[in-house]
PDB file of N, CA and C in Angstrom:
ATOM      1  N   UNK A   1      83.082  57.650 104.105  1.00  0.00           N
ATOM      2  CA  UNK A   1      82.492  58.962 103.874  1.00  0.00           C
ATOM      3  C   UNK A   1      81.651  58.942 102.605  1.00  0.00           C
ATOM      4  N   UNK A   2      82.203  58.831 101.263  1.00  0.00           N
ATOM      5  CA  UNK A   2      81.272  58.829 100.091  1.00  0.00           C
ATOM      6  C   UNK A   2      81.391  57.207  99.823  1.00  0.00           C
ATOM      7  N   UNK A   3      82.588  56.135 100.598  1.00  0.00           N
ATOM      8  CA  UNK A   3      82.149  55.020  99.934  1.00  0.00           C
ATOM      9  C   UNK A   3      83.379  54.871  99.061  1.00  0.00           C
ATOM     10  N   UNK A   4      84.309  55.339  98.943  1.00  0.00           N
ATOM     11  CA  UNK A   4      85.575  55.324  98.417  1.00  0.00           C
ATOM     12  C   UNK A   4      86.171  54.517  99.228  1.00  0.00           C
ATOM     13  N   UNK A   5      86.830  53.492  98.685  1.00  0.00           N
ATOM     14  CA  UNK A   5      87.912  52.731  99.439  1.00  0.00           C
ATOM     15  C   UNK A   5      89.045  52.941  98.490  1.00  0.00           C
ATOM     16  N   UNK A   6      90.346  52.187  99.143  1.00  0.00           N
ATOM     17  CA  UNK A   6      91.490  52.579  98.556  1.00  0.00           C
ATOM     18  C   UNK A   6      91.926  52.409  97.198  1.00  0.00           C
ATOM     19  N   UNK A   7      91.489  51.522  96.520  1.00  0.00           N
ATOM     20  CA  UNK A   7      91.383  51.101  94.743  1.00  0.00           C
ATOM     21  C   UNK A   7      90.543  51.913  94.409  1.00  0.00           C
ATOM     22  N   UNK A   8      89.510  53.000  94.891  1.00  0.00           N
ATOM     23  CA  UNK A   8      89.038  53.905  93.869  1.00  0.00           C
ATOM     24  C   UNK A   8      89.681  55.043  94.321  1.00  0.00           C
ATOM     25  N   UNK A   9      90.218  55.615  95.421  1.00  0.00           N
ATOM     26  CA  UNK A   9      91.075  56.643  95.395  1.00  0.00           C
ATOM     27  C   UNK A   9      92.611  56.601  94.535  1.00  0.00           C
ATOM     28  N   UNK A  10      93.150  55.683  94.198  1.00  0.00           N
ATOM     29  CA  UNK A  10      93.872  55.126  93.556  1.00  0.00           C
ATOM     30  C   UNK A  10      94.160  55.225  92.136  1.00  0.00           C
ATOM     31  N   UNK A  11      92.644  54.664  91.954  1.00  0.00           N
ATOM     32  CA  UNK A  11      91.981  54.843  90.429  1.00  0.00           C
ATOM     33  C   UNK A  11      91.941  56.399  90.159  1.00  0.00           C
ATOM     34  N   UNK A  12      91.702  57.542  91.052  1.00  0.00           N
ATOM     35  CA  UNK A  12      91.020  58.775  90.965  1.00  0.00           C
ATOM     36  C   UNK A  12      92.452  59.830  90.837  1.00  0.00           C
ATOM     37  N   UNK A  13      93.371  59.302  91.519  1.00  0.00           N
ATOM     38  CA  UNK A  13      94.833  60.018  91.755  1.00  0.00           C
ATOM     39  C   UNK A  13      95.805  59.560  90.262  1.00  0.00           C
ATOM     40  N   UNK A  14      95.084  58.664  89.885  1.00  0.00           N
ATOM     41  CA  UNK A  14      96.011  58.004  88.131  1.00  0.00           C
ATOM     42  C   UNK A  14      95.464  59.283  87.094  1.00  0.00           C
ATOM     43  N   UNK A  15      94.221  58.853  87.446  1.00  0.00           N
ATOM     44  CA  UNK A  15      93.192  60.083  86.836  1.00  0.00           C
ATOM     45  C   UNK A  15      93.838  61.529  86.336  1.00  0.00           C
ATOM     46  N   UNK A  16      93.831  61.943  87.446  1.00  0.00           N
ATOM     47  CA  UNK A  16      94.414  63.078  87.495  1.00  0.00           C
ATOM     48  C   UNK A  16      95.980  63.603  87.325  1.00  0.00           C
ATOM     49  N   UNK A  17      96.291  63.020  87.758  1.00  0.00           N
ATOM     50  CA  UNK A  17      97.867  62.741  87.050  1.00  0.00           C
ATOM     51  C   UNK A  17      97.916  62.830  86.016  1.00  0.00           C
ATOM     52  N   UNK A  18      97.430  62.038  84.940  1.00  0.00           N
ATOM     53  CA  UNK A  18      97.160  61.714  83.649  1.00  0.00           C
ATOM     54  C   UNK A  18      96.265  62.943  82.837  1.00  0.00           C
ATOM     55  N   UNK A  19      96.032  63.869  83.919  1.00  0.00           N
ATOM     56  CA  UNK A  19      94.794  64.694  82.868  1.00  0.00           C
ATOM     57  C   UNK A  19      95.736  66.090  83.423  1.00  0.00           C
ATOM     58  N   UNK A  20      96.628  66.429  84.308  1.00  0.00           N
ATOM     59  CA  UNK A  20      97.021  67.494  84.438  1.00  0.00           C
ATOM     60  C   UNK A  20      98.854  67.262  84.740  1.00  0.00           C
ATOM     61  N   UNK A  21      98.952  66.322  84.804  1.00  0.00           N
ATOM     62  CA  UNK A  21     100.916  65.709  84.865  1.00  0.00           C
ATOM     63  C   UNK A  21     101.183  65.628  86.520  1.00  0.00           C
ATOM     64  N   UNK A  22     102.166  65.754  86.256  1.00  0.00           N
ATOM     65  CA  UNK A  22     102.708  65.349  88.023  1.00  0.00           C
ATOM     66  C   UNK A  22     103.236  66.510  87.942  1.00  0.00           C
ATOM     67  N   UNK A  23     104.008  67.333  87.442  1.00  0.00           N
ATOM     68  CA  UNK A  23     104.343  68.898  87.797  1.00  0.00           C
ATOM     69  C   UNK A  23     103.414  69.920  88.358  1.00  0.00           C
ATOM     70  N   UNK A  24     102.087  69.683  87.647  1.00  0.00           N
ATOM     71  CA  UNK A  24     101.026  70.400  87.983  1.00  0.00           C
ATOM     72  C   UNK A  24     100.222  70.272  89.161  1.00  0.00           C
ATOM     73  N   UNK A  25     100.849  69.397  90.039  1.00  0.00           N
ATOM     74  CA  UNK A  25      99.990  68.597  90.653  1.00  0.00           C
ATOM     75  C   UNK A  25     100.212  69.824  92.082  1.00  0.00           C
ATOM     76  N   UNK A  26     101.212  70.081  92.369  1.00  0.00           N
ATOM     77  CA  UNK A  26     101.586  71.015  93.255  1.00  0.00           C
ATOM     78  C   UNK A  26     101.349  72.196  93.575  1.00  0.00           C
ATOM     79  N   UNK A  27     100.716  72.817  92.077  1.00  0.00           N
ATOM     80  CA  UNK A  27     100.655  74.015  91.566  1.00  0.00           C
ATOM     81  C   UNK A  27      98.833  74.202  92.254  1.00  0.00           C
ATOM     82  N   UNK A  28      98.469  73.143  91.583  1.00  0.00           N
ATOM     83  CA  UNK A  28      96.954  72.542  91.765  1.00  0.00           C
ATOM     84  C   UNK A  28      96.539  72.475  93.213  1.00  0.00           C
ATOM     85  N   UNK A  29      97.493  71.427  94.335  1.00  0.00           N
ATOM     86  CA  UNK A  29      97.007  71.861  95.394  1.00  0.00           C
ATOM     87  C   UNK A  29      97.483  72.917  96.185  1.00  0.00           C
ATOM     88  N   UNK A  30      98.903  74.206  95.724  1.00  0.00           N
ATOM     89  CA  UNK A  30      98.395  75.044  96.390  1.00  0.00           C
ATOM     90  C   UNK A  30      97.337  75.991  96.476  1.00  0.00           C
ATOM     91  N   UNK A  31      97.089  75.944  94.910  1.00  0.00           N
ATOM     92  CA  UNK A  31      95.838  77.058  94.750  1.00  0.00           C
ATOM     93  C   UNK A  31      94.541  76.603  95.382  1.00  0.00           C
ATOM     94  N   UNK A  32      94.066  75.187  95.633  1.00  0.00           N
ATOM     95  CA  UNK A  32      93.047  74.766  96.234  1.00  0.00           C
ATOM     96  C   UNK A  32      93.243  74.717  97.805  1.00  0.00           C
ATOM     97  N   UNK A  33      94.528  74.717  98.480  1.00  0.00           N
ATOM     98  CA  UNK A  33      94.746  74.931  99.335  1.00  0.00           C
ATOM     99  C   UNK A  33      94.888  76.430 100.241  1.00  0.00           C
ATOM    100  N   UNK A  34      94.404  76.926  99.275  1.00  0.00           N
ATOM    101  CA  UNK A  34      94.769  78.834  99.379  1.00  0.00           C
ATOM    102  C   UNK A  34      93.058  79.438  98.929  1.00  0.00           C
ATOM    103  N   UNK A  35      92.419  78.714  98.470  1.00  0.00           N
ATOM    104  CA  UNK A  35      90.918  79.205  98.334  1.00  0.00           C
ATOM    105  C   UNK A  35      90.355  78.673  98.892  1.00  0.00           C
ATOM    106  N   UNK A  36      90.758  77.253 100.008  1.00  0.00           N
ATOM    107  CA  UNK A  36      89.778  77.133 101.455  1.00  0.00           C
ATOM    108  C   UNK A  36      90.781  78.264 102.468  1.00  0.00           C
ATOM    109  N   UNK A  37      91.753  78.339 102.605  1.00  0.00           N
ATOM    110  CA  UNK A  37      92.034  78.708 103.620  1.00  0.00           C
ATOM    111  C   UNK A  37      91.128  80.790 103.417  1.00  0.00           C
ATOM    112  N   UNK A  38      91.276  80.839 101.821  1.00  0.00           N
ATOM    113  CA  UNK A  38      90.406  82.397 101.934  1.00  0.00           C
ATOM    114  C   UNK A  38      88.819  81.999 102.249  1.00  0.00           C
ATOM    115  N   UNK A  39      88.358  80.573 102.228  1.00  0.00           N
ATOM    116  CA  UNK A  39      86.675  81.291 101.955  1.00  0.00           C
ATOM    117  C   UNK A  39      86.571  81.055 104.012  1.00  0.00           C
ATOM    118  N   UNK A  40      87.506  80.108 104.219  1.00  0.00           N
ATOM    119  CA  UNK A  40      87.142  80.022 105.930  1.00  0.00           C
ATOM    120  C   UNK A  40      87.253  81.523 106.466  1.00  0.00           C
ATOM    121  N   UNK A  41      88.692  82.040 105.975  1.00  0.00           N
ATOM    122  CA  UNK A  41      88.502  83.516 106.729  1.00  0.00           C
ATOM    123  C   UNK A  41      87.320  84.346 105.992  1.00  0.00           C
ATOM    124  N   UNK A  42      86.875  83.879 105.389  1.00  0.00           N
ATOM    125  CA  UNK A  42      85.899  85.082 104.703  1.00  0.00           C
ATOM    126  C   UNK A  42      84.690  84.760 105.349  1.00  0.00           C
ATOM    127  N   UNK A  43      84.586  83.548 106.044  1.00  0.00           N
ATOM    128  CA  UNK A  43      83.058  82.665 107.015  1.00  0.00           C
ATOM    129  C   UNK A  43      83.091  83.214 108.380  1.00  0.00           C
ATOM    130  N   UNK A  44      84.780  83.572 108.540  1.00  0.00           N
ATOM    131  CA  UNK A  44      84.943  83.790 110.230  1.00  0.00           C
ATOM    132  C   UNK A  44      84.848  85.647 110.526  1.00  0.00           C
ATOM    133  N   UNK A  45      85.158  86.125 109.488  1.00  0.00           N
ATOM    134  CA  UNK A  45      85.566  87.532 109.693  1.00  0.00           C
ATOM    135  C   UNK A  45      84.043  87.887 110.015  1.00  0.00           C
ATOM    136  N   UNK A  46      83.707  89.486 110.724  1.00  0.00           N
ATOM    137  CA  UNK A  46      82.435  90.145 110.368  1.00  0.00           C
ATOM    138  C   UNK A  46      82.907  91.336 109.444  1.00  0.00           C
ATOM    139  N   UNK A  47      81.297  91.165 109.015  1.00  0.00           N
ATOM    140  CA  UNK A  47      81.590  92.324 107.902  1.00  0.00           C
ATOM    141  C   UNK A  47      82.258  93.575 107.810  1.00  0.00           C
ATOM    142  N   UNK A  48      82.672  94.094 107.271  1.00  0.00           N
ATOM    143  CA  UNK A  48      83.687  95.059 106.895  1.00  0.00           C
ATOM    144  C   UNK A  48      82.494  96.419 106.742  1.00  0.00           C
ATOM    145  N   UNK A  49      81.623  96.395 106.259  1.00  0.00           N
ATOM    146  CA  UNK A  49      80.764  97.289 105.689  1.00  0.00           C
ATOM    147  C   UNK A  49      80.190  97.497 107.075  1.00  0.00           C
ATOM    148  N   UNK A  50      80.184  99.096 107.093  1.00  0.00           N
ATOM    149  CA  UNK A  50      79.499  99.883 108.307  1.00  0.00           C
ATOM    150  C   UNK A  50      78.400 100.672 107.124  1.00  0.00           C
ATOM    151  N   UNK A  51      77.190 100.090 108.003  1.00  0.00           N
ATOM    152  CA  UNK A  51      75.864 100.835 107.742  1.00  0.00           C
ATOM    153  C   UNK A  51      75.276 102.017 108.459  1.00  0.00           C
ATOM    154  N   UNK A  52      75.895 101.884 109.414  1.00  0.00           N
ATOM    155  CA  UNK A  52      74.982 102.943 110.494  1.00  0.00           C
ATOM    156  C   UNK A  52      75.277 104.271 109.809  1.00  0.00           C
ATOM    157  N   UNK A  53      74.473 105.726 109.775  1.00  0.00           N
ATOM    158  CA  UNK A  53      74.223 106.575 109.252  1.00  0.00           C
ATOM    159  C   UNK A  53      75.233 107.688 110.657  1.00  0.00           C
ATOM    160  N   UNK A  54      75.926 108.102 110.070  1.00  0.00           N
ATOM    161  CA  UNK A  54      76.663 109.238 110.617  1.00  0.00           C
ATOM    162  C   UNK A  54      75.861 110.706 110.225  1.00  0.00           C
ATOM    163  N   UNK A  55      76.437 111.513 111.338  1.00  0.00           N
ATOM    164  CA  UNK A  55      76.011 112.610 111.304  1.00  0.00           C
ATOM    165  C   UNK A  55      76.862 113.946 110.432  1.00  0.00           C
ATOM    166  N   UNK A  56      75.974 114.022 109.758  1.00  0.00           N
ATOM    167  CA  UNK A  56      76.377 114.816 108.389  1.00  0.00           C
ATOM    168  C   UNK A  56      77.369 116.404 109.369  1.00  0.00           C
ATOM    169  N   UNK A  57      78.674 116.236 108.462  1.00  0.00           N
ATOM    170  CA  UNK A  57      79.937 117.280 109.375  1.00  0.00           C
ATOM    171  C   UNK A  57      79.410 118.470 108.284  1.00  0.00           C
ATOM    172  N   UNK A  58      79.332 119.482 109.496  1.00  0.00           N
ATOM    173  CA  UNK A  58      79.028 120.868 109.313  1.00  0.00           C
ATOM    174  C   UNK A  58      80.120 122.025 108.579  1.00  0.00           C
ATOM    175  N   UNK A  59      80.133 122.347 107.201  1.00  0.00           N
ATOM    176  CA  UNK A  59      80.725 123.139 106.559  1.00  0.00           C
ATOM    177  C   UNK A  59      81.538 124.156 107.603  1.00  0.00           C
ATOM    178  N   UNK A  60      82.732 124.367 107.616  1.00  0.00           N
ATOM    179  CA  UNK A  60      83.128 125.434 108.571  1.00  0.00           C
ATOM    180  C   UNK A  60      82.888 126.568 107.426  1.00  0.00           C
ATOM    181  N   UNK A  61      82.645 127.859 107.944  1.00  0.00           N
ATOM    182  CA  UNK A  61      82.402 128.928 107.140  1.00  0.00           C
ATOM    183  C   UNK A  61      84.049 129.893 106.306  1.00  0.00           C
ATOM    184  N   UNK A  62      84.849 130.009 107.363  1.00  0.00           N
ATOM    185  CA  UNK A  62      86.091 130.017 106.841  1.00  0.00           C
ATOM    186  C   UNK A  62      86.452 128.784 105.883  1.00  0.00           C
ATOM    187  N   UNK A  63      87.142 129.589 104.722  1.00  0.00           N
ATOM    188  CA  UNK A  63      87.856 129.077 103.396  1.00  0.00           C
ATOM    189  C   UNK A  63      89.327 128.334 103.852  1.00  0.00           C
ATOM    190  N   UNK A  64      89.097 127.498 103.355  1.00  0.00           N
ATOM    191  CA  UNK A  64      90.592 126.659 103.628  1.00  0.00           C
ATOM    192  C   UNK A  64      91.913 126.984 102.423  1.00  0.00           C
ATOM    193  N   UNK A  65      93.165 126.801 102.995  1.00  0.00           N
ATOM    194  CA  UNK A  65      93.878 127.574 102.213  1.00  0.00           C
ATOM    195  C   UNK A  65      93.926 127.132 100.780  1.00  0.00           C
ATOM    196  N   UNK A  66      93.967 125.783 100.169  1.00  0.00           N
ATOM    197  CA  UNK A  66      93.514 125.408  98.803  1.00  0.00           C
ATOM    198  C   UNK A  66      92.694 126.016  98.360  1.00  0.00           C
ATOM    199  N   UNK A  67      91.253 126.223  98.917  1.00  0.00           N
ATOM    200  CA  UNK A  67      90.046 127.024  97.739  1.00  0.00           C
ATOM    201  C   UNK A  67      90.426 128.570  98.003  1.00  0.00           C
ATOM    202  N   UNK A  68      91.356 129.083  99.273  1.00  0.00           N
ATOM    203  CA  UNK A  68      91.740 130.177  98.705  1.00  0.00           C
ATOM    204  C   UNK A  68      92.925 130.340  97.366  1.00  0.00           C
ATOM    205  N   UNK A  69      93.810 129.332  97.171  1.00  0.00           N
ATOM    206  CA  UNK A  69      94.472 129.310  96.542  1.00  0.00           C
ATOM    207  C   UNK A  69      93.549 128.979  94.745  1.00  0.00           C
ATOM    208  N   UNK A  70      92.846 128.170  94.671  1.00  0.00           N
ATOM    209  CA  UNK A  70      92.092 127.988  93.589  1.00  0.00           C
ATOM    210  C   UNK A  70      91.133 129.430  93.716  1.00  0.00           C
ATOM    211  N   UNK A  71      90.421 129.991  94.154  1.00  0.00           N
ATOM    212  CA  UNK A  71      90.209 131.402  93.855  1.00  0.00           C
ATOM    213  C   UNK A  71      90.803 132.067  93.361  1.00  0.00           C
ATOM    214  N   UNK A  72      92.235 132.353  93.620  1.00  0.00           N
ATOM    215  CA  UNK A  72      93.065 133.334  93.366  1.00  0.00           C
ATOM    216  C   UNK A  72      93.466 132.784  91.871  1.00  0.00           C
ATOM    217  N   UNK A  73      93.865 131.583  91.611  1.00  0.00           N
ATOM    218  CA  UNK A  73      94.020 131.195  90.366  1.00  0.00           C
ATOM    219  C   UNK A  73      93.497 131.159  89.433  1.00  0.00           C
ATOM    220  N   UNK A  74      91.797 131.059  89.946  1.00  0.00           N
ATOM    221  CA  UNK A  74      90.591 131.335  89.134  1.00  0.00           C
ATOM    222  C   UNK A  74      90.670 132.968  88.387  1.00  0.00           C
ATOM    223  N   UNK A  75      90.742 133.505  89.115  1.00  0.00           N
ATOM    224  CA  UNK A  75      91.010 135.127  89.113  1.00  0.00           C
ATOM    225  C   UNK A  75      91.447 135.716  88.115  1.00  0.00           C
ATOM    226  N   UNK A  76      93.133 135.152  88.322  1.00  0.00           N
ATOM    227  CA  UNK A  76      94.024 135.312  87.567  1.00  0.00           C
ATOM    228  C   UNK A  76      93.618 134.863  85.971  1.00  0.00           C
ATOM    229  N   UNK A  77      93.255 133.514  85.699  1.00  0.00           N
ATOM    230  CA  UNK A  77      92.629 133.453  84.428  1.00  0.00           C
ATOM    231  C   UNK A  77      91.561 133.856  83.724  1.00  0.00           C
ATOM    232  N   UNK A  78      90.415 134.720  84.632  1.00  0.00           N
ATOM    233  CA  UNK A  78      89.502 135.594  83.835  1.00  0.00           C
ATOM    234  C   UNK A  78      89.873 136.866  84.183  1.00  0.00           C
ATOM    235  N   UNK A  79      90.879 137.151  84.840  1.00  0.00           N
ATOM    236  CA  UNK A  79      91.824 138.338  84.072  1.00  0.00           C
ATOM    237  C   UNK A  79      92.312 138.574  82.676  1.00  0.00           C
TER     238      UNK A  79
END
């Protein structure tokens, strides 16, 4: 593939060992193992975002019981 044979993968796994420990090593590939598995679903999904333009909902003319209730409260304090 890049030309790696087994003495430079070898060489590359000492490497790293050596620059992050062997405890870390687990830690390391789940998180790299958990940000392919998010960017594939993020390649496969469709978008989430709806563009299409809806039709603007028509004010009912009757007061709903909250803004009657905030009226009345209004009221009461410039009383």
């Amino acid at each position: 593939m890049f030309g790696l044979g087994m003495q430079e993968l070898i060489i590359v796994l000492i490497i790293v060992v050596i620059l992050f420990g062997a405890s870390r090593l687990p830690e390391l590939g789940k998180g790299i193992g958990q940000a392919i598995k998010n960017f594939k679903k993020a390649t496969n999904e469709p978008d989430e975002i709806d563009v299409t333009p809806k039709k603007p909902v028509e004010e009912s003319p009757e007061k709903t019981a909250s803004e009657k209730k905030t009226e009345k409260e209004d009221q009461k304090q410039n009383a």
